[in-house]
Protein backbone atom coordinates (compact mmCIF):
# COMPACT_ATOMS: atom_id res chain seq x y z
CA UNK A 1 138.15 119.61 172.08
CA UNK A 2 140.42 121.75 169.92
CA UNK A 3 142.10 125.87 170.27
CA UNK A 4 140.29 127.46 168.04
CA UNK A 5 142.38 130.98 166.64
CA UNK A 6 140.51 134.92 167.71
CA UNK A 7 139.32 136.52 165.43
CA UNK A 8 140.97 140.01 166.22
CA UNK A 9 139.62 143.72 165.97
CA UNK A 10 139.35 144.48 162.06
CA UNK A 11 137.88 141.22 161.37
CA UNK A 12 134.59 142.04 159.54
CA UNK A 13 133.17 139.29 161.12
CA UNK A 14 133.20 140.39 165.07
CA UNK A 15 130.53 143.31 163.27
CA UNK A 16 127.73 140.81 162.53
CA UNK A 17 125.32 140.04 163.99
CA UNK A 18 124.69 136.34 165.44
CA UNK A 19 121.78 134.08 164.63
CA UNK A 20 120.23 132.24 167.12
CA UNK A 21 120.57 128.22 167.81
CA UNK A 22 117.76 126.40 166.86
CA UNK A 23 119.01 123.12 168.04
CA UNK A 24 121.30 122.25 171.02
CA UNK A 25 122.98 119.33 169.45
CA UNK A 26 126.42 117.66 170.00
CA UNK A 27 127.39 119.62 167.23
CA UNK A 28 126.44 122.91 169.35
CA UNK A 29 128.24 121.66 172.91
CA UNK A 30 131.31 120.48 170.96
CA UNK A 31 131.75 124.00 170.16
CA UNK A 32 130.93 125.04 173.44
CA UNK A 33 134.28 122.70 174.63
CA UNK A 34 136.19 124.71 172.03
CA UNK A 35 134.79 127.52 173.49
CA UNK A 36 135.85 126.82 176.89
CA UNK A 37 139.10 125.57 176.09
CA UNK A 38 139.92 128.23 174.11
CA UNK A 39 138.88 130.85 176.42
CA UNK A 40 140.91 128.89 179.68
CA UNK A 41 143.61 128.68 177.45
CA UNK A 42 144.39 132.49 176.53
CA UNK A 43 143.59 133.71 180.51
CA UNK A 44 140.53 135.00 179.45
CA UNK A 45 136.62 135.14 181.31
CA UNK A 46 134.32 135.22 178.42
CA UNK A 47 134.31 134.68 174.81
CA UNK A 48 131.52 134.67 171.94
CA UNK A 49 131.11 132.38 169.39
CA UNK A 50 131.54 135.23 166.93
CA UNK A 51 135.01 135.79 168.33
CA UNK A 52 136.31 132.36 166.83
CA UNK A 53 134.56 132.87 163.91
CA UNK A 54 131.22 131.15 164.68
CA UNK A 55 127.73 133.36 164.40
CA UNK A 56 125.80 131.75 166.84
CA UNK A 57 124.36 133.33 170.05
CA UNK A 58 126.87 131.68 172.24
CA UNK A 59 128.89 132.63 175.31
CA UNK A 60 130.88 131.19 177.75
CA UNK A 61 132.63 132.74 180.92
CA UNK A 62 134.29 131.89 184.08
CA UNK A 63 135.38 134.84 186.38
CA UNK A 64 135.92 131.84 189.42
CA UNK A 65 139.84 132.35 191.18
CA UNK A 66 140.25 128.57 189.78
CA UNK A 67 138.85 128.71 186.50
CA UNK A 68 136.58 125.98 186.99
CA UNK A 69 132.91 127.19 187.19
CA UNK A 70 132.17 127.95 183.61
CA UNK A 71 128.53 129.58 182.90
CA UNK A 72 127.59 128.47 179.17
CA UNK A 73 124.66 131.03 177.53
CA UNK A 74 123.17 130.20 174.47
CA UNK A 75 120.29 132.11 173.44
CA UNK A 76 120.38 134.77 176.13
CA UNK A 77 118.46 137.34 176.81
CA UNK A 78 117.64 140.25 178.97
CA UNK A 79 114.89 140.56 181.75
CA UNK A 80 115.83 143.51 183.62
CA UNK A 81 118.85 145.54 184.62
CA UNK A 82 119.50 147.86 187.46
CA UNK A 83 122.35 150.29 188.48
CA UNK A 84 125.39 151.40 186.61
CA UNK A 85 129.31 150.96 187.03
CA UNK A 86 131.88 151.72 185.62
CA UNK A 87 135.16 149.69 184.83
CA UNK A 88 138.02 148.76 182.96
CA UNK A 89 137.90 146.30 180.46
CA UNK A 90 139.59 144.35 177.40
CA UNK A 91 138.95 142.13 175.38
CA UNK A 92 140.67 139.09 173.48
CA UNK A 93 139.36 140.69 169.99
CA UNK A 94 141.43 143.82 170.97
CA UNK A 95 144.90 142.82 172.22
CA UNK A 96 146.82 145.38 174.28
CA UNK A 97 144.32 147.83 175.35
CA UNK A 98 141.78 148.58 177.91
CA UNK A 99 138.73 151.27 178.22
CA UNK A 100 136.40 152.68 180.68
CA UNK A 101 132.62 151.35 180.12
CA UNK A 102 130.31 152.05 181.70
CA UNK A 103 127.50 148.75 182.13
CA UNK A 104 124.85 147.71 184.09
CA UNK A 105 125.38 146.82 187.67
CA UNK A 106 122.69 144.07 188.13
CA UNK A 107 120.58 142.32 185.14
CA UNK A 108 118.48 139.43 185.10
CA UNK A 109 118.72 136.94 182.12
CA UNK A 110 116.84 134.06 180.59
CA UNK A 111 119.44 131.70 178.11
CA UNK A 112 119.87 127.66 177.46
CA UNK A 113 122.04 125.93 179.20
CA UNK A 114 124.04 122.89 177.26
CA UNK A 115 121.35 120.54 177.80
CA UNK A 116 118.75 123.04 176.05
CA UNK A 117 116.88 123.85 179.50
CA UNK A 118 115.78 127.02 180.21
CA UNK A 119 117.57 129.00 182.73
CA UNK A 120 117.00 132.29 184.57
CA UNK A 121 119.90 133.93 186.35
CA UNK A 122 120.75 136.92 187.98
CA UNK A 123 124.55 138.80 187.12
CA UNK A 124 125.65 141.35 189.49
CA UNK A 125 128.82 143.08 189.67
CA UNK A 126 131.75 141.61 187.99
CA UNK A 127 129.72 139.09 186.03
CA UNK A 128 127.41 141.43 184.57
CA UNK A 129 129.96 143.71 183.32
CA UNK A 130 131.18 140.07 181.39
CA UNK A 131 127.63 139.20 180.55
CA UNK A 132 127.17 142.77 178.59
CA UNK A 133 130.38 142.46 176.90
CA UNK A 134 129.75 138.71 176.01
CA UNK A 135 126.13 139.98 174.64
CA UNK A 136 127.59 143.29 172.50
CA UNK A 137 129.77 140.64 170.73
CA UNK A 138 126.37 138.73 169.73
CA UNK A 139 125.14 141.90 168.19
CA UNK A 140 128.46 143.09 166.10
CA UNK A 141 129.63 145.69 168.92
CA UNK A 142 133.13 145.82 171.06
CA UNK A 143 133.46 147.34 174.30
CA UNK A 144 135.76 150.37 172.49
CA UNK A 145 132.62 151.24 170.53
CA UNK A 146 131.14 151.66 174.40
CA UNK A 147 134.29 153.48 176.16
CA UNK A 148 134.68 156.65 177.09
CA UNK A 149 138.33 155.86 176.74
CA UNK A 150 140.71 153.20 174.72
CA UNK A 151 144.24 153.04 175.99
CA UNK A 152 147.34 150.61 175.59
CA UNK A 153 147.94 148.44 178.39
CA UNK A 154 151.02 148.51 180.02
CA UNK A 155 153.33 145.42 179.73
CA UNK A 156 154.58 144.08 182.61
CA UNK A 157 158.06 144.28 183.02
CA UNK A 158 160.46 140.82 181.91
């Protein structure tokens, strides 16, 4: 496994678009690990392959209290989404700041898991407000192209 450097917020790359994975391969999870660690390692609950540099449709998160129930997506897709809310979020593309977006409040997906099985889960809350961020990043867009507002966050005091 290896920390793999953010691409941040000016990068033409977090604006493409991400090709599918044709193969999951030990090529493919030992990206995922980099994924993972990378992601663990800055605080953070989701990341895209796109946002270290890699145009795959790939996700990770992890929104556990420990950090240690990580969801891997790889081809994911949409079934069906339900209700609205509306949140703060931020991203590790765009240090320092925070926006209100507005997202679904339920949606059903279909992705592969590491091993290349099929999966269909169901995201409410929290982690589908992490699932449609992770997903805009696999089609070029960043939650302050959603917000109704971009602010800087405040530091907290040393």
């Amino acid at each position: 496994m290896a920390l793999r450097e953010i691409r941040i917020d000016g990068d033409e790359i977090l604006r493409k678009i991400s090709k599918p994975v044709a193969v999951v391969d030990e090529k493919i999870n030992m990206l995922i690990d980099d994924m993972l660690e990378t992601m663990y390692n800055v605080g953070g609950v989701g990341l895209a392959a796109v946002q270290i540099g890699v145009l795959r449709r790939i996700f990770v998160m992890d929104d556990s209290e420990n950090g240690d129930s990580p969801i891997i997506l790889i081809n994911p897709e949409i079934i069906s989404v339900k209700g609205e809310q509306e949140g703060q979020e931020a991203c590790l593309s765009v240090p320092g700041y925070a926006g209100e977006v507005l997202r679904p409040k339920v949606v059903d997906v279909k992705y592969l898991n590491r091993d290349g099985i099929e999966v269909q889960s169901r995201f409410e809350d929290r982690q589908c407000v992490i699932f449609h961020h992770e997903l805009d990043h696999l089609d070029g867009i960043l939650y302050t192209d959603r917000a109704s507002e971009v602010y800087e966050m405040q530091r907290e005091e040393e």
